[in-house]
N, C-alpha and C. Protein backbone atom coordinates (compact mmCIF):
# COMPACT_ATOMS: atom_id res chain seq x y z
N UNK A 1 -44.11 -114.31 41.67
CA UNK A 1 -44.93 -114.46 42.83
C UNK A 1 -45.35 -113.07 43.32
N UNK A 2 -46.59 -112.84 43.50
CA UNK A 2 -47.33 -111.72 44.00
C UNK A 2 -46.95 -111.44 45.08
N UNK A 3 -47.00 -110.36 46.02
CA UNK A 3 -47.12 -110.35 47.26
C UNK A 3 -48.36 -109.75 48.01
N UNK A 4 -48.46 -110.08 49.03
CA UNK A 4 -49.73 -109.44 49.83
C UNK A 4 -49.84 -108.34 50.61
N UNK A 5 -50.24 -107.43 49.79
CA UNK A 5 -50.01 -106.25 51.16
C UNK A 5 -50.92 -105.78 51.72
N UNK A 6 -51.95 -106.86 51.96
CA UNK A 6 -53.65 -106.40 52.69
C UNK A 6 -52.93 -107.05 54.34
N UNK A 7 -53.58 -105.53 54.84
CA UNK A 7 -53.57 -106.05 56.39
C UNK A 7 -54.53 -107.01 56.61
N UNK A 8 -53.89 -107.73 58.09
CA UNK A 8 -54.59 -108.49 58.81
C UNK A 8 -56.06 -107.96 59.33
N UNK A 9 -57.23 -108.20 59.46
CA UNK A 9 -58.32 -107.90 60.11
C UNK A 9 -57.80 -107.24 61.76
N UNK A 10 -57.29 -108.08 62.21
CA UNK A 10 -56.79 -108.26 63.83
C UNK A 10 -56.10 -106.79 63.88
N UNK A 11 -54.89 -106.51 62.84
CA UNK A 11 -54.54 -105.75 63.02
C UNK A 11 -55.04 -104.17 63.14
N UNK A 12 -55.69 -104.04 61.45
CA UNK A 12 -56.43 -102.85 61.43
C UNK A 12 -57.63 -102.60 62.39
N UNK A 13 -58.53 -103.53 63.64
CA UNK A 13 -58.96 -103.44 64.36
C UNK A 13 -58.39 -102.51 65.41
N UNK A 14 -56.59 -103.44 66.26
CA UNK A 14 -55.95 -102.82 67.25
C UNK A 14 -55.40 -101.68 66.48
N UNK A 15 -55.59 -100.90 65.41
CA UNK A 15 -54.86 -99.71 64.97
C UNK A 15 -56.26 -98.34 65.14
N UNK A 16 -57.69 -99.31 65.11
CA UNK A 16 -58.58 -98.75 65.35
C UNK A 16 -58.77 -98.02 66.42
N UNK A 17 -58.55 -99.01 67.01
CA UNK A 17 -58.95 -98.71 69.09
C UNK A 17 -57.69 -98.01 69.28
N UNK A 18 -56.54 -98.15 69.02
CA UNK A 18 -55.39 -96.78 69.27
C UNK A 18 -55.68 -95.79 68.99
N UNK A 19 -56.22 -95.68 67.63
CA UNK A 19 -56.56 -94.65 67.35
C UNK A 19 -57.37 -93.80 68.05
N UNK A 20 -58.43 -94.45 68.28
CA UNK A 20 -59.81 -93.72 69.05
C UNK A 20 -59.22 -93.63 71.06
N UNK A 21 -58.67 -94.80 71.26
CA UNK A 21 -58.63 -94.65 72.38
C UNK A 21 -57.05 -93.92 73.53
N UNK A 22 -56.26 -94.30 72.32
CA UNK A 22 -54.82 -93.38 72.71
C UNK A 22 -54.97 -91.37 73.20
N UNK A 23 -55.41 -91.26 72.10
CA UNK A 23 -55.75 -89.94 73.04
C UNK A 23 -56.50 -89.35 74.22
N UNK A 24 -57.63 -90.58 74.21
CA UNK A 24 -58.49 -90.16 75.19
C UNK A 24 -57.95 -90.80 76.82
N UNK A 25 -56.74 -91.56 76.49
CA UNK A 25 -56.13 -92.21 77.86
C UNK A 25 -54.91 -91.44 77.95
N UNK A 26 -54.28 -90.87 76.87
CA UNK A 26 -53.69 -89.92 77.20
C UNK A 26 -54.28 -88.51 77.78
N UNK A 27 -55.53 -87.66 77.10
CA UNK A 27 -55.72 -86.48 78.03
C UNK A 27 -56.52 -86.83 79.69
N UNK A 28 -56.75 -88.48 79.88
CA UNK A 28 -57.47 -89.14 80.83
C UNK A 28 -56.60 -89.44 82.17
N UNK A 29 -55.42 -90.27 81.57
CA UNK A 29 -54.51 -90.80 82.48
C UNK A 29 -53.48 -90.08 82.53
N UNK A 30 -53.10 -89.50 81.40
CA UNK A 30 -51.55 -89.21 82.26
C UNK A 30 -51.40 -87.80 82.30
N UNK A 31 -50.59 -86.97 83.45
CA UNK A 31 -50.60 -85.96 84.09
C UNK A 31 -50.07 -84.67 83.27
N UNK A 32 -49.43 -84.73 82.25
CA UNK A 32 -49.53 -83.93 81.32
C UNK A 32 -50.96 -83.96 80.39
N UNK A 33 -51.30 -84.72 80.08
CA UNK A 33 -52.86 -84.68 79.25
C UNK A 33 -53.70 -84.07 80.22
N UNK A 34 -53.58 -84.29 81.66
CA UNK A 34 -54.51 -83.75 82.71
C UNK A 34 -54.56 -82.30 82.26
N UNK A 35 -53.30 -81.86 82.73
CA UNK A 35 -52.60 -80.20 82.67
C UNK A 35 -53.42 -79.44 81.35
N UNK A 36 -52.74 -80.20 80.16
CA UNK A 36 -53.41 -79.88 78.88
C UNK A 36 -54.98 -79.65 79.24
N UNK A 37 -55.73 -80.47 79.65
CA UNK A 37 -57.22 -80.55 79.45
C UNK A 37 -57.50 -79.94 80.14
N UNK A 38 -56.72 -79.36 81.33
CA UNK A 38 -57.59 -78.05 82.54
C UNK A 38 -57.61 -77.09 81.89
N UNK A 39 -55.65 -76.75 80.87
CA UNK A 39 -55.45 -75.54 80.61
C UNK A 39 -56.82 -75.21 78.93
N UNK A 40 -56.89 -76.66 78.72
CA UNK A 40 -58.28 -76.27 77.58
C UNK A 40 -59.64 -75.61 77.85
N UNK A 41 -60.01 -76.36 79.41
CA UNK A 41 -61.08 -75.86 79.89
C UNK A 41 -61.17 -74.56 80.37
N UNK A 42 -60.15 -74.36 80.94
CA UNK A 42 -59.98 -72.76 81.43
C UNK A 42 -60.06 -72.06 80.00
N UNK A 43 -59.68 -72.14 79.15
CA UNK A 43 -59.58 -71.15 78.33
C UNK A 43 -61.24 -70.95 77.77
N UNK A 44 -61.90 -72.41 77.48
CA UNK A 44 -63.28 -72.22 77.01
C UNK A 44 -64.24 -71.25 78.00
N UNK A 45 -63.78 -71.62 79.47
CA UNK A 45 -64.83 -70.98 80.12
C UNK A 45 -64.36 -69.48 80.56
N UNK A 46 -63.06 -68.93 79.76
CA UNK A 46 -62.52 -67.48 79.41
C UNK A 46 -61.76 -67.32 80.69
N UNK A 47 -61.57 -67.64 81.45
CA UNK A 47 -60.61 -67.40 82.64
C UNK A 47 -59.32 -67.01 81.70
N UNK A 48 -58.72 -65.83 82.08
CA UNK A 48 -57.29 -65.01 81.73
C UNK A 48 -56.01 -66.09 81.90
N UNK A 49 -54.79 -65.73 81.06
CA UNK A 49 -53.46 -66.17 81.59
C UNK A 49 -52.88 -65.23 82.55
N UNK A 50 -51.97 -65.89 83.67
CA UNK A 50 -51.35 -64.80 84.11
C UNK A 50 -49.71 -65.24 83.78
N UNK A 51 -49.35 -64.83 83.04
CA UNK A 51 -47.58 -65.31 82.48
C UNK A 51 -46.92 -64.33 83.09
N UNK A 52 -46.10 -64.85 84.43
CA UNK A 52 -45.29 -63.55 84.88
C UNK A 52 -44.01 -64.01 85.54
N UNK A 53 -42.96 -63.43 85.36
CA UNK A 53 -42.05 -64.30 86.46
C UNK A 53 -41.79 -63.83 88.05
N UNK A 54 -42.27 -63.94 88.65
CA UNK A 54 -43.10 -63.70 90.09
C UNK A 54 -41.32 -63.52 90.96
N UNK A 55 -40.29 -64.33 90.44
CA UNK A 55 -39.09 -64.27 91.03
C UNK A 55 -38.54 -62.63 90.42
N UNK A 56 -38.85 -61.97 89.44
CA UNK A 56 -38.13 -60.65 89.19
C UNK A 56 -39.18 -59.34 89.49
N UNK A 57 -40.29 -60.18 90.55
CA UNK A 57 -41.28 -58.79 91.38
C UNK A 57 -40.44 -57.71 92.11
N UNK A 58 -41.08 -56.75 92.27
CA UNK A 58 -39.87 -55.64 92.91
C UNK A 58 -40.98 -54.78 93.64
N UNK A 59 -40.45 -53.81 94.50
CA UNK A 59 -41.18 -53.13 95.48
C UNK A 59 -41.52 -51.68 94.60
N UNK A 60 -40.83 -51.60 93.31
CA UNK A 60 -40.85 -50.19 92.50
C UNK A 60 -42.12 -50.37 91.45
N UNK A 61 -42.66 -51.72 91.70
CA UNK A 61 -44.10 -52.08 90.50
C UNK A 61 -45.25 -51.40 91.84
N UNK A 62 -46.23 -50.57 90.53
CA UNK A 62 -47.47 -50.04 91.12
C UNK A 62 -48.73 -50.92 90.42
N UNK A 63 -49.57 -50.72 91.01
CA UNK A 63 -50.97 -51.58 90.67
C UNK A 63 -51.09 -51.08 89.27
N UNK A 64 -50.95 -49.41 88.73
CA UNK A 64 -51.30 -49.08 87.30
C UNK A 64 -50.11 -49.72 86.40
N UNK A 65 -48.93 -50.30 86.85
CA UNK A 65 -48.02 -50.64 86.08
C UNK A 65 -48.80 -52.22 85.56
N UNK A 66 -49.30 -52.82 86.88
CA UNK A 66 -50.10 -54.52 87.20
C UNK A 66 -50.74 -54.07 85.55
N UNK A 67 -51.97 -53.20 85.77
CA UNK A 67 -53.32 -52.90 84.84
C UNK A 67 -52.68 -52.87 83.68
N UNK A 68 -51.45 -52.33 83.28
CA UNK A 68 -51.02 -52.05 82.26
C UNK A 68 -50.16 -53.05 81.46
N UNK A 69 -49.94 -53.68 82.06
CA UNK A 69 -49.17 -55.25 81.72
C UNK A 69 -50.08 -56.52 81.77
N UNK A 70 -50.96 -56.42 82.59
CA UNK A 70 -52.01 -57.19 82.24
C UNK A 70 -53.30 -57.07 82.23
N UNK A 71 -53.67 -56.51 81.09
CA UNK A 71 -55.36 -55.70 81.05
C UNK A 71 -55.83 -56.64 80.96
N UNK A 72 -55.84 -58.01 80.81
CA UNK A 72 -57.04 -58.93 80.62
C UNK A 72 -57.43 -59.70 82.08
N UNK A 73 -56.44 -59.41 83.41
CA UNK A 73 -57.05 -59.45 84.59
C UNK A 73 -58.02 -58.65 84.57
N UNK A 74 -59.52 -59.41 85.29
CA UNK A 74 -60.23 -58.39 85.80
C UNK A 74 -60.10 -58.28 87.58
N UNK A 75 -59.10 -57.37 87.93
CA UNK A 75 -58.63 -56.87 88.90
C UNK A 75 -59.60 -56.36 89.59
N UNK A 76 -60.04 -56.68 91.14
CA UNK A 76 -61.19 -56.13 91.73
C UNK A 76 -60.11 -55.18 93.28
N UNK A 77 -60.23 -54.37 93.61
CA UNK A 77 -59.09 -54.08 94.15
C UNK A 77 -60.43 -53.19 95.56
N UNK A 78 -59.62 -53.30 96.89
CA UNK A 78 -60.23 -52.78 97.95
C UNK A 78 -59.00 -51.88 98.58
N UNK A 79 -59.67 -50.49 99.06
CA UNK A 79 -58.30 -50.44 100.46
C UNK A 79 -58.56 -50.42 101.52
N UNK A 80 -58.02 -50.72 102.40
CA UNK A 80 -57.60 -51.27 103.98
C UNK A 80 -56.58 -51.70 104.16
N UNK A 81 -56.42 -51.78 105.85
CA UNK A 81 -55.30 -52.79 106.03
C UNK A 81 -55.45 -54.04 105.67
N UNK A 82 -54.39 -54.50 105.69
CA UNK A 82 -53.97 -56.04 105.39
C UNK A 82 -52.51 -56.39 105.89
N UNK A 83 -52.58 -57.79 105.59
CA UNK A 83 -50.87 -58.28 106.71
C UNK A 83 -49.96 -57.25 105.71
N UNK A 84 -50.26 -57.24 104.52
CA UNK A 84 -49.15 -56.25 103.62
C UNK A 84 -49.09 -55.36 103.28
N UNK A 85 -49.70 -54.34 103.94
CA UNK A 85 -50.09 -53.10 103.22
C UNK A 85 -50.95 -52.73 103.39
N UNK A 86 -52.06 -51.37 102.62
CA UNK A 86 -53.27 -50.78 102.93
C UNK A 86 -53.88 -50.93 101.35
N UNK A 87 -53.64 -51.67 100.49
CA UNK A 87 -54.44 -51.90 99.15
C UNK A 87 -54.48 -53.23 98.79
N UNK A 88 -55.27 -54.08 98.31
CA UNK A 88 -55.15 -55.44 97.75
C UNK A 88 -56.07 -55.19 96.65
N UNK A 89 -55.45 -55.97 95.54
CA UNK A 89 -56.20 -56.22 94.59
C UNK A 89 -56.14 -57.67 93.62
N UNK A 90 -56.79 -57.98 93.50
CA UNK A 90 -57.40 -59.85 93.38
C UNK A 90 -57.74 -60.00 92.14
N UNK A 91 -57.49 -61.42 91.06
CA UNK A 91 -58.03 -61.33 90.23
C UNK A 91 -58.23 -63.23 90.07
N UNK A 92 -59.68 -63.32 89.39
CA UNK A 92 -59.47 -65.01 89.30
C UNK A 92 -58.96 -65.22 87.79
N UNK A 93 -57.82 -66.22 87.64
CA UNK A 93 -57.13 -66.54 86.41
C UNK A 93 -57.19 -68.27 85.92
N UNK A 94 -56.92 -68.09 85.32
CA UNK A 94 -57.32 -69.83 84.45
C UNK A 94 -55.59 -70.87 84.67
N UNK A 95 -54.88 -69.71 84.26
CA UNK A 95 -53.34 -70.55 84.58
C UNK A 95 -52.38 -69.85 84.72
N UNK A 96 -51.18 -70.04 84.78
CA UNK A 96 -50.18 -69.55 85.52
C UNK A 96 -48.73 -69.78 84.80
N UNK A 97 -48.39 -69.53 83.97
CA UNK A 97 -47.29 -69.69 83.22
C UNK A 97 -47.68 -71.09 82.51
N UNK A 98 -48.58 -71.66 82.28
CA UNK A 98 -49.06 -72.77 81.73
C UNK A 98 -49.08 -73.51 83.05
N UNK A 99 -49.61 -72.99 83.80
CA UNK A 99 -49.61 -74.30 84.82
C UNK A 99 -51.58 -73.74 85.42
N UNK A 100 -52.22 -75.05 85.74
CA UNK A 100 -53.68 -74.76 86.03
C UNK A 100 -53.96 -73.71 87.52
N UNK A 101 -54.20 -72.58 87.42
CA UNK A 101 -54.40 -71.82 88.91
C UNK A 101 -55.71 -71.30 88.98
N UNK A 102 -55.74 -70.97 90.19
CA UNK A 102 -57.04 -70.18 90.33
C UNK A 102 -57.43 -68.92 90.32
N UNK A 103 -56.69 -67.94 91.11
CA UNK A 103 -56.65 -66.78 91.57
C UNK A 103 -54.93 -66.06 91.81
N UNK A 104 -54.94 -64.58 91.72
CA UNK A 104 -54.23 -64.03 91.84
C UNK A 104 -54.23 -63.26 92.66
N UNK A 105 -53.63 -62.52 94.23
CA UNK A 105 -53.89 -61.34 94.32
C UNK A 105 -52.34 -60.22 95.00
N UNK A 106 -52.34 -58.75 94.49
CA UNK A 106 -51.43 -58.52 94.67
C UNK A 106 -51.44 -57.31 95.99
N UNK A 107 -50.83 -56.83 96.85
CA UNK A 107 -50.67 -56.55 98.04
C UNK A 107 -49.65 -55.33 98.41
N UNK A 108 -50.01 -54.02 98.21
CA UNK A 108 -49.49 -52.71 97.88
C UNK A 108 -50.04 -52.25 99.38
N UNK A 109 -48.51 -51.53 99.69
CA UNK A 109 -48.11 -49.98 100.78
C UNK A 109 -48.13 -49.32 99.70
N UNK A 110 -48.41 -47.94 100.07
CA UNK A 110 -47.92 -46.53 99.34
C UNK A 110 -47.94 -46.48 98.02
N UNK A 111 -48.87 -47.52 97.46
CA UNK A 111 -49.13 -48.09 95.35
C UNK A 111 -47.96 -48.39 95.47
N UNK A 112 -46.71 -49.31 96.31
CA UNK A 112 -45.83 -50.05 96.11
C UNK A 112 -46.58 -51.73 96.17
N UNK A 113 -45.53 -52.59 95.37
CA UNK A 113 -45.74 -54.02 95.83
C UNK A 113 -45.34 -54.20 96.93
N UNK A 114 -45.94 -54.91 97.47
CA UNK A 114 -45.41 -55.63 98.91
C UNK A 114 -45.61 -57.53 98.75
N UNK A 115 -46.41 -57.65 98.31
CA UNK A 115 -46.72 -59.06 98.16
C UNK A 115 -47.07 -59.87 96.97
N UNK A 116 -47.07 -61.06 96.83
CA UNK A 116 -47.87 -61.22 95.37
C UNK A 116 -48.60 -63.23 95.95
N UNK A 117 -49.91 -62.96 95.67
CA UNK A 117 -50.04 -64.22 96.45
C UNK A 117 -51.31 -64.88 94.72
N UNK A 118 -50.22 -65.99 94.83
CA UNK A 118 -50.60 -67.15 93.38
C UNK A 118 -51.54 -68.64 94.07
N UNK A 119 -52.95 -68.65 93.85
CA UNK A 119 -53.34 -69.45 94.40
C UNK A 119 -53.69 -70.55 92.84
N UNK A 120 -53.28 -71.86 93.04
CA UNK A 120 -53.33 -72.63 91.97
C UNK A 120 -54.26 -73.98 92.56
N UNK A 121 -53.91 -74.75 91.56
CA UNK A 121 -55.12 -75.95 91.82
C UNK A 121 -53.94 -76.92 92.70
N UNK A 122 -54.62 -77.64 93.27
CA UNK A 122 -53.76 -78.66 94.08
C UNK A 122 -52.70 -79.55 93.59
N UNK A 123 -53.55 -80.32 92.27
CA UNK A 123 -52.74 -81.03 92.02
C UNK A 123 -51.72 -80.98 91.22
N UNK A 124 -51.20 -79.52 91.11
CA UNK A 124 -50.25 -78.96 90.92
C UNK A 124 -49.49 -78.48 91.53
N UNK A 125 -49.39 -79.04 92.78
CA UNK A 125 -48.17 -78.40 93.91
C UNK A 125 -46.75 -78.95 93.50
N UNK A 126 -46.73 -79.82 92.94
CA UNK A 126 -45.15 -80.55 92.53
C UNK A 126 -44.89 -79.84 91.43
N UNK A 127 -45.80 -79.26 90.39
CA UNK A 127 -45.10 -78.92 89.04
C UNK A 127 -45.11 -76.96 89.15
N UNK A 128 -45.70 -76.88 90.29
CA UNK A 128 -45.22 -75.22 90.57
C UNK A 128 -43.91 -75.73 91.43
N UNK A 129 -43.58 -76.40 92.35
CA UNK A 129 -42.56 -76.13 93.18
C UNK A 129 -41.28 -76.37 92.05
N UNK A 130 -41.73 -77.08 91.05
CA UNK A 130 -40.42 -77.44 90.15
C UNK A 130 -40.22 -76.23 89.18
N UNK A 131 -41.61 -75.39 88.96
CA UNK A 131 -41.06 -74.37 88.43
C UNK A 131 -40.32 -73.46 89.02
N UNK A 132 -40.28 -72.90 90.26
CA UNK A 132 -39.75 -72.24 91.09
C UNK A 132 -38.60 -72.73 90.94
N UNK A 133 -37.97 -73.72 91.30
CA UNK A 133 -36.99 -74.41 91.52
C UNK A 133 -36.01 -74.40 90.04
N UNK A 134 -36.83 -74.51 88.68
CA UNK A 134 -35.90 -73.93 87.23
C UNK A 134 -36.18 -72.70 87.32
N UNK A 135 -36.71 -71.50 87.88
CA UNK A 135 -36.38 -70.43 87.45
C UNK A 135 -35.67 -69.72 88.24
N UNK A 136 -35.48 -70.16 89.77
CA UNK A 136 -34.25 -69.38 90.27
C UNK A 136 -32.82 -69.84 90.42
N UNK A 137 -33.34 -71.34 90.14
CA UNK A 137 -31.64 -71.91 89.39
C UNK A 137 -31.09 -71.47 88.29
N UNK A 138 -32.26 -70.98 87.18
CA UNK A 138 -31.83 -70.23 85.82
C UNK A 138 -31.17 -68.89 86.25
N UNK A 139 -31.87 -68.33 87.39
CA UNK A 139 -31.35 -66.73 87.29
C UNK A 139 -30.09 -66.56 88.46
N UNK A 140 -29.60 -67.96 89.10
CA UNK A 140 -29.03 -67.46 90.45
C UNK A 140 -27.75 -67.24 89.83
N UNK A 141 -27.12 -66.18 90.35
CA UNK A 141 -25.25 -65.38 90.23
C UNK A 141 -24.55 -67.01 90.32
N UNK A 142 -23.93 -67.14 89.73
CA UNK A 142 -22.83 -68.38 89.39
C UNK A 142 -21.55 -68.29 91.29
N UNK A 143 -21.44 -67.04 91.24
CA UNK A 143 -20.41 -67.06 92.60
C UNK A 143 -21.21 -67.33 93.66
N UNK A 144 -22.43 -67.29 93.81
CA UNK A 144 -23.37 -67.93 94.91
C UNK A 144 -23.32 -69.54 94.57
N UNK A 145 -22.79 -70.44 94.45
CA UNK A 145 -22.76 -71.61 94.40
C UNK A 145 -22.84 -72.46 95.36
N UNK A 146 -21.72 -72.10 96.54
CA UNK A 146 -21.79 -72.44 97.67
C UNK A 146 -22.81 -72.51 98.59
N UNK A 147 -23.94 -71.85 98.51
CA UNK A 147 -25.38 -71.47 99.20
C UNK A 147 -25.83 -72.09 98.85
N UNK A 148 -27.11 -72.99 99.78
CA UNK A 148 -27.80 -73.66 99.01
C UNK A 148 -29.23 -72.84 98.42
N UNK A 149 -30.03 -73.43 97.49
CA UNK A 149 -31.11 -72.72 96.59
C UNK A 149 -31.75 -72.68 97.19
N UNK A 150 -32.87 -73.46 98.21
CA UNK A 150 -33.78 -73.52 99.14
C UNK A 150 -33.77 -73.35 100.70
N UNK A 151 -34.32 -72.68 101.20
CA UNK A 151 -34.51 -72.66 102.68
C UNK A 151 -35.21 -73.35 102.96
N UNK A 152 -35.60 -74.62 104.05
CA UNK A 152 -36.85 -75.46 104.65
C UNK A 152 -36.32 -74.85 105.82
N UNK A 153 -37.83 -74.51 106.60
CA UNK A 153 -38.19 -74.40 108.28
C UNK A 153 -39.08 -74.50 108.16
N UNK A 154 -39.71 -75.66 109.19
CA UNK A 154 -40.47 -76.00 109.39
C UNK A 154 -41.77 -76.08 108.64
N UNK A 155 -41.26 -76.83 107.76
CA UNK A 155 -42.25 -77.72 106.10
C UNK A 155 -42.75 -76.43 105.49
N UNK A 156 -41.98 -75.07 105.46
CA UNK A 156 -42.27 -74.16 104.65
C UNK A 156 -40.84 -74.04 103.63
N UNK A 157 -40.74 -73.89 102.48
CA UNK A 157 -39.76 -73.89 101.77
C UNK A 157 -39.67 -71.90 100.79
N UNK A 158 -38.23 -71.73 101.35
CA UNK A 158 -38.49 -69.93 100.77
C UNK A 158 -36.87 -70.28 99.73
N UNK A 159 -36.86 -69.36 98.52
CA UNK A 159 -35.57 -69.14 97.66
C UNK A 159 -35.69 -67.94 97.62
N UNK A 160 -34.45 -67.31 97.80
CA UNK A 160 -34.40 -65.87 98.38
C UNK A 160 -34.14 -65.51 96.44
N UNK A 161 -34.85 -64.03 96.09
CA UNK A 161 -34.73 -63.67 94.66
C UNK A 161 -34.04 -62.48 94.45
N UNK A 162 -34.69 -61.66 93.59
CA UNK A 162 -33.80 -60.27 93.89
C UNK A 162 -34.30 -59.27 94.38
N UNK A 163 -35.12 -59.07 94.09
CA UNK A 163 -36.05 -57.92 95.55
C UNK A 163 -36.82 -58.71 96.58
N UNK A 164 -36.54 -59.65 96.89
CA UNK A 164 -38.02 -60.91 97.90
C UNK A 164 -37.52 -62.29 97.95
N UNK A 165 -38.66 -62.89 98.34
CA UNK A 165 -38.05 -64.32 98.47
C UNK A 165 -39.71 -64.86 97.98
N UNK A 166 -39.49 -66.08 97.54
CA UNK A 166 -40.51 -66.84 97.21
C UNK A 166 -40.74 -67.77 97.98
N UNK A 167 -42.15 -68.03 98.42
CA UNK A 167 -42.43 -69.16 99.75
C UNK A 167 -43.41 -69.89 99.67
N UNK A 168 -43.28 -71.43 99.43
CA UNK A 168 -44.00 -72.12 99.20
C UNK A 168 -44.09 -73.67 100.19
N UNK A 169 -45.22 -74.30 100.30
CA UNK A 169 -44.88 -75.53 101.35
C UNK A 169 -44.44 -76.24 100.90
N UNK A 170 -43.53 -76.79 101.51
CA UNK A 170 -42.64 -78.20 101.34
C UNK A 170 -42.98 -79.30 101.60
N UNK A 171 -43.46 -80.07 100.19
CA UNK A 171 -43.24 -81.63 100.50
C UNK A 171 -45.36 -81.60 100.11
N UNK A 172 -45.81 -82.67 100.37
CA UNK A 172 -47.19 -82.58 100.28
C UNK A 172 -48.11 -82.18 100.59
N UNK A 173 -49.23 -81.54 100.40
CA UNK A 173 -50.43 -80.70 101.19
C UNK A 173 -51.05 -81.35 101.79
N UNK A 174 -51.58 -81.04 103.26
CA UNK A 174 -52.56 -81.52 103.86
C UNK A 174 -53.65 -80.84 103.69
N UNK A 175 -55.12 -81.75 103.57
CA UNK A 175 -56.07 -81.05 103.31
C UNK A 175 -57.03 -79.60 104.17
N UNK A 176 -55.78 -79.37 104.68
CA UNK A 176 -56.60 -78.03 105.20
C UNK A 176 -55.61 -77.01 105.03
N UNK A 177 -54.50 -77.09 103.74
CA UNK A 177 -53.14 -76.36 103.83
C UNK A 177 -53.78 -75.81 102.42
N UNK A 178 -53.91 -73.87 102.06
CA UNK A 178 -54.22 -73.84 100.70
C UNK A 178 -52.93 -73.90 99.89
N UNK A 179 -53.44 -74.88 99.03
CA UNK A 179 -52.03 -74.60 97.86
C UNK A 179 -52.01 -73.08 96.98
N UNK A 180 -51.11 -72.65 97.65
CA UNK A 180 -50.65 -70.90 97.55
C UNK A 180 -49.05 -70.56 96.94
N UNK A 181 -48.56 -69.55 96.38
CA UNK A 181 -47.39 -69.28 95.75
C UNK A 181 -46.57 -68.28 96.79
N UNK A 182 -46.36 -67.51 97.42
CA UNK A 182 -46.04 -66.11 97.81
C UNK A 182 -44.54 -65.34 97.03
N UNK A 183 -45.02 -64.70 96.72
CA UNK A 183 -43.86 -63.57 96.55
C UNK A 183 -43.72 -62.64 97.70
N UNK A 184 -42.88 -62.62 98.64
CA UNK A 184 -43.13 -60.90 99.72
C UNK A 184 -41.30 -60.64 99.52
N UNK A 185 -41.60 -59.14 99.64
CA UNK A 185 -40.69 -58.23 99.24
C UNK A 185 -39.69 -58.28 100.41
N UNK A 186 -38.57 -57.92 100.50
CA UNK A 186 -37.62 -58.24 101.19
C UNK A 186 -37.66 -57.27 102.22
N UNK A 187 -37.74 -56.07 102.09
CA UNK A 187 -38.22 -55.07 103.07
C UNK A 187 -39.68 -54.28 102.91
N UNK A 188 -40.33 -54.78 103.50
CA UNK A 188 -41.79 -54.51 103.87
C UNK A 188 -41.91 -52.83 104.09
N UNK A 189 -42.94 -52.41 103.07
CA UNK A 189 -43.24 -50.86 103.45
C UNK A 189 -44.30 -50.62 105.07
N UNK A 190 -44.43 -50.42 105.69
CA UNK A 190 -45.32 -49.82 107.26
C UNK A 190 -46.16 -49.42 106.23
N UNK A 191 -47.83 -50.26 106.28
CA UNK A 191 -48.71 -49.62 105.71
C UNK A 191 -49.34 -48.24 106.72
């Protein structure tokens, strides 16, 4: 007795439409395919990475150290005052450790850091706060246990790092709140 090993019509149809349509409801519907398809678009329309770990910023980094670690910012930089200092310099970026952002800008006293401000896309406020949240649980001293990781006052959320603290809002954005990152240095230089 022979056997049959021709598919069903029915079948090779629904293997069709998976085919064609599984990916496109995956980069459509679900929130990793989203991520993927921003971080695709950003790259076509050339927007830079900025890969940095924003928790090991220090007050001893200068703007030529910034230029030199990341030449593919195009860094537009002014001086004046500002809440942080007397130099800022800004750059627009495509993503952010793989996560979709917009802009960068960093915030120097005396060509010291003072600030570091990460502006990203909205609907990424949960998957930056979770990055924050694995990378200073990765780096925190084991005898600090007892402390807790996060500070909340008043729906602002800060994790203190090693030169600064990182400060981000807690809980969901309201539409007039920018979804922003901060790094500020633990002792502020007097611009």
């Amino acid at each position: 007795m022979e056997r049959d090993y021709k598919l069903p019509s029915l079948y090779k149809s629904l293997l069709i439409l998976a085919l064609v349509f599984g990916p496109f409801f995956w980069l459509a519907f679900t929130e990793d395919g989203q991520r993927r398809t921003d971080l695709a678009l950003m790259f076509i329309l050339g927007k830079p990475e900025f890969n940095a770990a924003l928790e090991t910023m220090s007050t001893a980094l200068t703007e030529a150290q910034f230029r030199e670690t990341f030449p593919n910012l195009a860094l537009q930089c002014a001086d004046g005052r500002n809440p942080f200092g007397n130099r800022l310099c800004a750059a627009p970026i495509g993503s952010f450790n793989g996560i979709p952002s917009a802009s960068v800008a960093f915030f120097f006293a005396q060509d010291r850091l003072q600030a570091v401000k990460l502006s990203y896309r909205r609907a990424y406020h949960t998957v930056i706060r979770d990055w924050v949240e694995r990378r200073v649980t990765s780096r925190r001293d084991p005898r600090a246990l007892q402390q807790p990781i996060v500070q909340v006052d008043d729906g602002v959320a800060s994790w203190e790092v090693s030169d600064g603290v990182l400060v981000l809002r807690d809980g969901p954005l309201a539409n007039h709140e920018e979804p922003a990152l901060f790094w500020l240095a633990r002792a502020p230089h007097a611009p």
